[in-house]
N, C-alpha and C. Protein backbone atom coordinates (compact mmCIF):
# COMPACT_ATOMS: atom_id res chain seq x y z
N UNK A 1 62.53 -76.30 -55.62
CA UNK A 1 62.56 -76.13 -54.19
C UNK A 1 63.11 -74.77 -53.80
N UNK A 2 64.01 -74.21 -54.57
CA UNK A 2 64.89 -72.99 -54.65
C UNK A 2 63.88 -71.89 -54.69
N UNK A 3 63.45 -71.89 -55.25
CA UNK A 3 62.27 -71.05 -55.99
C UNK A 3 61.09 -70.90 -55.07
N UNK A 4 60.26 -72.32 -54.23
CA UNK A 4 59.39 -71.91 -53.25
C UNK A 4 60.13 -71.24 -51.72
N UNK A 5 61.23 -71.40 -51.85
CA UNK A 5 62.25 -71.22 -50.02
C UNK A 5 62.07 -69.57 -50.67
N UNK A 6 62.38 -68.88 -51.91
CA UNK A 6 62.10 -67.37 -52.24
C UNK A 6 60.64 -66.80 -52.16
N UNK A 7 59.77 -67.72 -52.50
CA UNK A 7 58.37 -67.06 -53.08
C UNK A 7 58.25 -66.86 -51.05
N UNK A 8 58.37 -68.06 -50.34
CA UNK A 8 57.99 -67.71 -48.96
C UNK A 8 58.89 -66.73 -48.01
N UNK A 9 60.10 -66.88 -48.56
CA UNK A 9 60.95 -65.33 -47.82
C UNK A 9 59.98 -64.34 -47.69
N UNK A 10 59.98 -64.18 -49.37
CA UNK A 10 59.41 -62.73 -49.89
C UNK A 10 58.22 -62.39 -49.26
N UNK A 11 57.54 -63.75 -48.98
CA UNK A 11 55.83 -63.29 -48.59
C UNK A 11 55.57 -63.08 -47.04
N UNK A 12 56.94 -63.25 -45.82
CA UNK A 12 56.85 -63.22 -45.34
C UNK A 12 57.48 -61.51 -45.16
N UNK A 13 58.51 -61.57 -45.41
CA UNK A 13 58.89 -60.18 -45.43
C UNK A 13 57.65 -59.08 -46.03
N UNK A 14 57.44 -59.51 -46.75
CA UNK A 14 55.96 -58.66 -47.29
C UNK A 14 55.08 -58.43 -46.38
N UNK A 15 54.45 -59.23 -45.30
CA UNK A 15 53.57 -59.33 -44.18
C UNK A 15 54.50 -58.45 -43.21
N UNK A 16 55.50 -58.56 -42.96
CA UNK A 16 56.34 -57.99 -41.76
C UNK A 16 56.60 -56.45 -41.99
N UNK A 17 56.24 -56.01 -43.01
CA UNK A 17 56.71 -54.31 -43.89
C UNK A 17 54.90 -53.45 -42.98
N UNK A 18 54.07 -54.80 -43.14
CA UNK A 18 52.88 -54.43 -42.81
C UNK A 18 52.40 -54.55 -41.68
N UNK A 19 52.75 -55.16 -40.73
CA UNK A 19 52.37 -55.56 -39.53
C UNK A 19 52.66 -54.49 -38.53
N UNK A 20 51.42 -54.78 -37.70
CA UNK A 20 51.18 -53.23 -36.79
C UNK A 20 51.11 -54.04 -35.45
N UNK A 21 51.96 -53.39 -34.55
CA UNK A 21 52.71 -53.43 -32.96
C UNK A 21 51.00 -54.00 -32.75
N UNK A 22 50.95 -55.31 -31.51
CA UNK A 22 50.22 -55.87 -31.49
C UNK A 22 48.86 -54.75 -30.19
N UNK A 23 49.62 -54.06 -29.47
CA UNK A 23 48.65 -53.02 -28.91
C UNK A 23 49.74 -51.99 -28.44
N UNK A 24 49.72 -50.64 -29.07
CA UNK A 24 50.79 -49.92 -28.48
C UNK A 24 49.69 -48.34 -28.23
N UNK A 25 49.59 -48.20 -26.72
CA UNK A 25 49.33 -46.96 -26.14
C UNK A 25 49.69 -46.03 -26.76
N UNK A 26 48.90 -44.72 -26.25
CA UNK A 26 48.87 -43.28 -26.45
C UNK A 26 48.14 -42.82 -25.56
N UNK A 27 48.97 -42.66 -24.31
CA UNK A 27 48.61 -42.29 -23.10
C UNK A 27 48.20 -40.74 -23.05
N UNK A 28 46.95 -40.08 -22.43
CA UNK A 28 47.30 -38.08 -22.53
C UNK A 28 46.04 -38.23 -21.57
N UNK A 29 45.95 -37.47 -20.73
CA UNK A 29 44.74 -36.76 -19.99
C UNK A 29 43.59 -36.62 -20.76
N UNK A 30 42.23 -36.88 -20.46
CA UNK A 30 40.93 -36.79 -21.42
C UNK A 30 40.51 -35.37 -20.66
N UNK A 31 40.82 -35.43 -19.45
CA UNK A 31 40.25 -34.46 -18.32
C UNK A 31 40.99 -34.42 -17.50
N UNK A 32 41.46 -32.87 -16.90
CA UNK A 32 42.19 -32.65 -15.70
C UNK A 32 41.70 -31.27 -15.14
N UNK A 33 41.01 -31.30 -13.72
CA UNK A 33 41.02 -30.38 -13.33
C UNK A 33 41.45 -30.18 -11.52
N UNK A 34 41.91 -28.80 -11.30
CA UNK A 34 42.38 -28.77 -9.78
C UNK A 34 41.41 -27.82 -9.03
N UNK A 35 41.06 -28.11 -7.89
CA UNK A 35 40.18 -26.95 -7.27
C UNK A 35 40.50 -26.62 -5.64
N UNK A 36 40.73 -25.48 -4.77
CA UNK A 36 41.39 -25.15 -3.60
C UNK A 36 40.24 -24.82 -3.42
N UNK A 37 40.37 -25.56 -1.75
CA UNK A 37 39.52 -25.62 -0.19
C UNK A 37 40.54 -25.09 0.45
N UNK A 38 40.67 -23.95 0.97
CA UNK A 38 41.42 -23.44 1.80
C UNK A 38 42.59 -24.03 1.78
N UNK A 39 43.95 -24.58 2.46
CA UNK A 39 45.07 -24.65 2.17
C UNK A 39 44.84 -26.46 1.70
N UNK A 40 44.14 -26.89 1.06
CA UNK A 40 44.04 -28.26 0.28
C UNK A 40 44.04 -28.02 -1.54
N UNK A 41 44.56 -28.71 -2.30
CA UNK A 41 44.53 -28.66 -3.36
C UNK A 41 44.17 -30.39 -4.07
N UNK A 42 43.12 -30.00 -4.55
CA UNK A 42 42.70 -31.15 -5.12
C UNK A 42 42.34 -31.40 -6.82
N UNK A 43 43.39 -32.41 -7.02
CA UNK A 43 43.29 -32.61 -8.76
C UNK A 43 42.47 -33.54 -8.86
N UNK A 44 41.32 -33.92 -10.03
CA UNK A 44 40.60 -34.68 -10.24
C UNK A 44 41.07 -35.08 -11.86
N UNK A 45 41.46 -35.83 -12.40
CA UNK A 45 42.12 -36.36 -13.75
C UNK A 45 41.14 -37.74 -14.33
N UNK A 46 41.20 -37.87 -15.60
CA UNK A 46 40.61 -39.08 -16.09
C UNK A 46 42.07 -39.52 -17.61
N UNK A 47 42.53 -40.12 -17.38
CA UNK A 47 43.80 -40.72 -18.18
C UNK A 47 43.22 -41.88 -19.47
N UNK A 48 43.61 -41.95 -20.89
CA UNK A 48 43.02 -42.77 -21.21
C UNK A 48 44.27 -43.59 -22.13
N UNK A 49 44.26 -44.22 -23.40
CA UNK A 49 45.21 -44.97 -24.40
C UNK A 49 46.33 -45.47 -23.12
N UNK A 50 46.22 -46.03 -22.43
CA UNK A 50 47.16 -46.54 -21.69
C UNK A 50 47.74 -48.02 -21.63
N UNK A 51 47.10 -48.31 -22.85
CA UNK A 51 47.83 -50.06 -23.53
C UNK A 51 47.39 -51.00 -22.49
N UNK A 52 48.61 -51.87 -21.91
CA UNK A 52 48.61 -52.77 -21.46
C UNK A 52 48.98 -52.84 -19.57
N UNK A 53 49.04 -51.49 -19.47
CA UNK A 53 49.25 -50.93 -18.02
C UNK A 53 48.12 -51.97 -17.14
N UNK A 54 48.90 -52.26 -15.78
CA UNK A 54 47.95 -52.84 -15.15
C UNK A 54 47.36 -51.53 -14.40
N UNK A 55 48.27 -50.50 -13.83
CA UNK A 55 48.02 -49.58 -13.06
C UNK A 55 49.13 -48.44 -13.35
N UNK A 56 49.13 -47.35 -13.45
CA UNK A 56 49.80 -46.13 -13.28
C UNK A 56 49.85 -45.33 -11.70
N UNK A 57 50.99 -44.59 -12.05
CA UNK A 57 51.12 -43.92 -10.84
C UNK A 57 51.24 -42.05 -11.15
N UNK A 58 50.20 -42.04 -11.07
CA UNK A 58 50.21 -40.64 -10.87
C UNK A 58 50.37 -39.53 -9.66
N UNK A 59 51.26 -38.33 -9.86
CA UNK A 59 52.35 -36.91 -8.95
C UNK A 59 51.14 -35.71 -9.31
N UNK A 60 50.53 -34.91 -8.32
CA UNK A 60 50.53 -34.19 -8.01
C UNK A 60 51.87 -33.29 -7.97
N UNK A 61 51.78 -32.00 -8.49
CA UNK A 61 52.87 -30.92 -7.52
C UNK A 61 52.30 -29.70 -7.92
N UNK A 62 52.63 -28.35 -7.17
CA UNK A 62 51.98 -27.12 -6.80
C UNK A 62 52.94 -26.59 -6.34
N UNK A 63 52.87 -24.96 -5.75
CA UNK A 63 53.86 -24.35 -5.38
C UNK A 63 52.29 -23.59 -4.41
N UNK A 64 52.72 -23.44 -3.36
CA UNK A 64 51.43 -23.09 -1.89
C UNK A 64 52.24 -21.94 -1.78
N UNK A 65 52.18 -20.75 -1.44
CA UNK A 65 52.67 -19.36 -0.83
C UNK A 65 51.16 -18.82 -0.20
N UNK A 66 51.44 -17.91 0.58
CA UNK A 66 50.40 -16.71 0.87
C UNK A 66 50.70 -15.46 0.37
N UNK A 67 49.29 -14.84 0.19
CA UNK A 67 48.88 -13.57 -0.71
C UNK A 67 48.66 -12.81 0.16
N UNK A 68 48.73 -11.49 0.64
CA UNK A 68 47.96 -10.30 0.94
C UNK A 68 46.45 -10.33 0.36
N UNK A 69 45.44 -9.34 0.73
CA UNK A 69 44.33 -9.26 0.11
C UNK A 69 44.58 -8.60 -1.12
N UNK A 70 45.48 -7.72 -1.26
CA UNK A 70 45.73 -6.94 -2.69
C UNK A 70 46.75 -7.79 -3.92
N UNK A 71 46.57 -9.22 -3.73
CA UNK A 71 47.08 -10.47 -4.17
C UNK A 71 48.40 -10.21 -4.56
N UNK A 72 49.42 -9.45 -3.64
CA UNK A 72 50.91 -8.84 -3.35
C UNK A 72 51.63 -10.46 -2.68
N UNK A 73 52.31 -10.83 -3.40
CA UNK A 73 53.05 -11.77 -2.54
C UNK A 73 54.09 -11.33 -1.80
N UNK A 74 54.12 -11.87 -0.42
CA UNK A 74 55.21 -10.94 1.21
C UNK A 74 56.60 -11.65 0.42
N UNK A 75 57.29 -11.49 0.82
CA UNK A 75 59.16 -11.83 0.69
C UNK A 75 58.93 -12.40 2.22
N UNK A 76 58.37 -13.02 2.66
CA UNK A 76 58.56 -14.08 3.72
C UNK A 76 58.57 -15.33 3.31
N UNK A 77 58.92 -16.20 4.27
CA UNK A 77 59.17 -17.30 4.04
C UNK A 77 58.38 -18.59 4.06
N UNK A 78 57.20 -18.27 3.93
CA UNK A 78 55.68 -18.92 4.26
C UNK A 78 55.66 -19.70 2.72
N UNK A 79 56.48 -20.10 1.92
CA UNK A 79 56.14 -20.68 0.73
C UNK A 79 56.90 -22.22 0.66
N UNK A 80 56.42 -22.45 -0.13
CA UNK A 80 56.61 -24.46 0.14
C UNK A 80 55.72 -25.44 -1.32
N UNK A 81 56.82 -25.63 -1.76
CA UNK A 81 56.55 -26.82 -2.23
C UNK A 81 54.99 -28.38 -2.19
N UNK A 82 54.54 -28.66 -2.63
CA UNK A 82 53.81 -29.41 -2.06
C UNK A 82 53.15 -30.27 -3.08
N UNK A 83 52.21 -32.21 -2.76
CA UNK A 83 52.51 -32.87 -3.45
C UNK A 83 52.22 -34.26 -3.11
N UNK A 84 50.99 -34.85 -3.94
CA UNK A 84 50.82 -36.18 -3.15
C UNK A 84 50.80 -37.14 -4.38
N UNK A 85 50.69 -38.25 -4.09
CA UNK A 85 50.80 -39.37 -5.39
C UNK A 85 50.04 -40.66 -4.43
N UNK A 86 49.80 -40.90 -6.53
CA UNK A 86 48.59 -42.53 -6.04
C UNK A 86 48.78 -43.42 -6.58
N UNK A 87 48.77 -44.78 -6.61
CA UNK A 87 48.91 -45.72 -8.05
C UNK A 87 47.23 -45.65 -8.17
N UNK A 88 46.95 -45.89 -9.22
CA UNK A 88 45.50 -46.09 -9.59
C UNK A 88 45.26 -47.13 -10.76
N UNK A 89 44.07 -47.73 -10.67
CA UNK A 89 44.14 -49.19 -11.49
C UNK A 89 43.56 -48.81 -12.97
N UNK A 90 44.45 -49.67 -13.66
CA UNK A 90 43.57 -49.10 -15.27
C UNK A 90 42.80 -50.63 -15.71
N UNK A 91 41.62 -49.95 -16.28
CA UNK A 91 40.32 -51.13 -16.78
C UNK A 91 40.80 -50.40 -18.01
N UNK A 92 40.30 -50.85 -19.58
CA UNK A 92 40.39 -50.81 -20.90
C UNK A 92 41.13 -49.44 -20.85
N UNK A 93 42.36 -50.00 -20.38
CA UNK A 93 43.26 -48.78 -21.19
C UNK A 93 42.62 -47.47 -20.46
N UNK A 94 42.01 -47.35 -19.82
CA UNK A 94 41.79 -46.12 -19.11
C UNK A 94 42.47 -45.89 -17.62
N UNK A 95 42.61 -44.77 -16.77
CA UNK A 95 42.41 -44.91 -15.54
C UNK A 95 41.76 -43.59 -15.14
N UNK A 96 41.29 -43.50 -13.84
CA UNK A 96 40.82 -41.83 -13.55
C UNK A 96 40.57 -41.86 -11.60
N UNK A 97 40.92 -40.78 -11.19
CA UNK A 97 41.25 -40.58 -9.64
C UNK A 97 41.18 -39.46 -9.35
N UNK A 98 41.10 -39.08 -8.16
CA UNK A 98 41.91 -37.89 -7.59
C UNK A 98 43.05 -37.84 -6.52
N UNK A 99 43.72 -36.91 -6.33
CA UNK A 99 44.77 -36.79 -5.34
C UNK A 99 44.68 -35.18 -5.24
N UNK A 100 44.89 -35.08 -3.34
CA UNK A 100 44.85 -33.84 -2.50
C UNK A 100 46.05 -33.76 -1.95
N UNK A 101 46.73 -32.63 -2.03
CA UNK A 101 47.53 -32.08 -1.15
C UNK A 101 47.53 -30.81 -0.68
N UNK A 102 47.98 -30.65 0.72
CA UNK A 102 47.45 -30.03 1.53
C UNK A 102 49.53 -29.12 2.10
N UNK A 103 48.86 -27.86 1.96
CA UNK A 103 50.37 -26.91 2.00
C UNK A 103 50.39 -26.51 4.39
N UNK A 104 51.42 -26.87 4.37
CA UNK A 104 51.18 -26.00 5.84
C UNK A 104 51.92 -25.09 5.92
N UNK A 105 52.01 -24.34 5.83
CA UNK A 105 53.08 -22.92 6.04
C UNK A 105 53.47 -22.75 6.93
N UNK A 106 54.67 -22.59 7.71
CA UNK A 106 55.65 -21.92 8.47
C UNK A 106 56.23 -20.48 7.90
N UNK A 107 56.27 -19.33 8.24
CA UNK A 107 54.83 -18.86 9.42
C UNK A 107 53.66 -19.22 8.75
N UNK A 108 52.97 -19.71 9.96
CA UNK A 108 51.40 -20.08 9.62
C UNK A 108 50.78 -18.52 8.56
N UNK A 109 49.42 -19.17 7.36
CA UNK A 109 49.59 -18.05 6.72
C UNK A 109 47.66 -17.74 7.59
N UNK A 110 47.90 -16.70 8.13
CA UNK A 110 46.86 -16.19 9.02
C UNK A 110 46.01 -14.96 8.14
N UNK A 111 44.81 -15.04 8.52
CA UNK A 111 44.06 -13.43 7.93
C UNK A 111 44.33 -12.64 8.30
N UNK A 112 44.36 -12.00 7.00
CA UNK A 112 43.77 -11.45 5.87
C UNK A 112 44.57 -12.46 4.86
N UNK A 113 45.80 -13.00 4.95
CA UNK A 113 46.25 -13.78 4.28
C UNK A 113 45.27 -14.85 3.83
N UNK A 114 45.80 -14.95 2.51
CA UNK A 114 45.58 -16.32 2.05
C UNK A 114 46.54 -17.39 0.84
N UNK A 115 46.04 -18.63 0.76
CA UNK A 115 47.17 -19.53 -0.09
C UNK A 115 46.75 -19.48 -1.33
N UNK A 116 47.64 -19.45 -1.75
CA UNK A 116 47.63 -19.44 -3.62
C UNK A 116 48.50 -20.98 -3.82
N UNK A 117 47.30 -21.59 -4.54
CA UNK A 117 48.32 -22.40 -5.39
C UNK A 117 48.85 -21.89 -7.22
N UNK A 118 50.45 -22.09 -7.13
CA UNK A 118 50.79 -21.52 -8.52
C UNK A 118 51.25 -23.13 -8.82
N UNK A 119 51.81 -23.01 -10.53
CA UNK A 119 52.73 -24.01 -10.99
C UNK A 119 51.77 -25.60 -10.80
N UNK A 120 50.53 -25.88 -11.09
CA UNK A 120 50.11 -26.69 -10.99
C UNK A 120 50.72 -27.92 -12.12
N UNK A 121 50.81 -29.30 -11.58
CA UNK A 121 51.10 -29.85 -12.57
C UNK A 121 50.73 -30.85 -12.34
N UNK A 122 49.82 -32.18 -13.27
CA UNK A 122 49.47 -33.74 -12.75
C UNK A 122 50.41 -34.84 -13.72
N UNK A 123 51.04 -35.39 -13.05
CA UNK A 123 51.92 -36.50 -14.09
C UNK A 123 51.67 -37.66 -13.89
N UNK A 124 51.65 -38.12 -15.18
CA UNK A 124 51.75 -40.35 -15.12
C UNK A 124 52.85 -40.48 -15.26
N UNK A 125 53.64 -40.89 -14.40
CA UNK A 125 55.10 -40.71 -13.93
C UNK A 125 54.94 -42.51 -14.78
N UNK A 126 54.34 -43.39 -14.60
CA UNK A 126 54.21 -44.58 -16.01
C UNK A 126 54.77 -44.49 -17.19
N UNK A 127 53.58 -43.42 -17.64
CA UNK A 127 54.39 -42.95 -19.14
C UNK A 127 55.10 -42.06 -19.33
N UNK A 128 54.73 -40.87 -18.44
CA UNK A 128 55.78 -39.71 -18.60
C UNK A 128 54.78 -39.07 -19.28
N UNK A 129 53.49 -38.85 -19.14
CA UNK A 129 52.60 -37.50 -19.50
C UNK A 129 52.22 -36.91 -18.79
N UNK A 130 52.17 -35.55 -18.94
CA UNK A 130 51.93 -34.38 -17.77
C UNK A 130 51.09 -33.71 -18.30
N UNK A 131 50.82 -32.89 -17.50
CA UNK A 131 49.45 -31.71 -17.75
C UNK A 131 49.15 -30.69 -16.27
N UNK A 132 49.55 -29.16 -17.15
CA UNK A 132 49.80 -28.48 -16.53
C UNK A 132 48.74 -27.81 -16.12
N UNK A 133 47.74 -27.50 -14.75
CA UNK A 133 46.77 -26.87 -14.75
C UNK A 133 46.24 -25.56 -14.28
N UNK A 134 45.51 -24.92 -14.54
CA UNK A 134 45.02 -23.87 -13.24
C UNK A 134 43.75 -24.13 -12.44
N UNK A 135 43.68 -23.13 -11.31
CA UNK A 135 42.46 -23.46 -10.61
C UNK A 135 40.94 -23.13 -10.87
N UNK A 136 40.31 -24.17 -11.18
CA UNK A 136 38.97 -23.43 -11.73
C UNK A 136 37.91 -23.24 -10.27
């Protein structure tokens, strides 16, 4: 009896050395891109390995200033932060969306001026993966 209570320890511990996490994610961007309409900034992302997520929440953020035409940035105070967020639903471990945010400047940034978005960044604030972009 001594002897089978060991042979089944062992064979269980043996199975357990081998056994693989029953579904464990590897969340990363498949696709991320951002594109500016005049003072709007819009990320378009496709997210995938996202396990057992019902939904994620994905951050937008950017940094909006105005340029001169000779793309000279003024030492005024026309620059601002900016930044929208979505939950979005995941089907097989995937999800994919977009989110726009839109900069208003104080002083308004008027022509010849225009907005630059710098410091682009899209996060699954879920898992904690980011991806840093530029404007194509």
């Amino acid at each position: 009896m001594k002897r089978l209570i060991i042979i089944v320890a062992a064979a269980l511990f043996g199975v357990s050395l081998f056994a693989a996490p029953a579904y464990a994610g590897n969340p990363h961007f498949v696709s991320a891109s951002a594109t500016q309409a005049d003072a709007s900034l819009t990320a378009e992302f496709k997210l995938a390995g996202l396990g057992n997520e019902s939904q994620v929440h994905v951050v937008l953020t950017a940094d909006a200033q105005c340029v001169n035409p000779g793309s000279n940035e003024p030492q005024a105070g026309n620059k601002q932060a900016v930044s929208a967020a979505g939950d979005f639903p995941v089907q097989n471990g995937k999800a994919e969306g977009s989110l726009t945010a839109v900069a208003v400047l104080q002083p308004p940034c008027s022509p010849p001026m225009t907005i630059r978005f710098t410091n682009i960044v899209l996060t699954d604030e879920t898992s904690g993966v980011s991806k840093s972009l530029l404007l194509s």
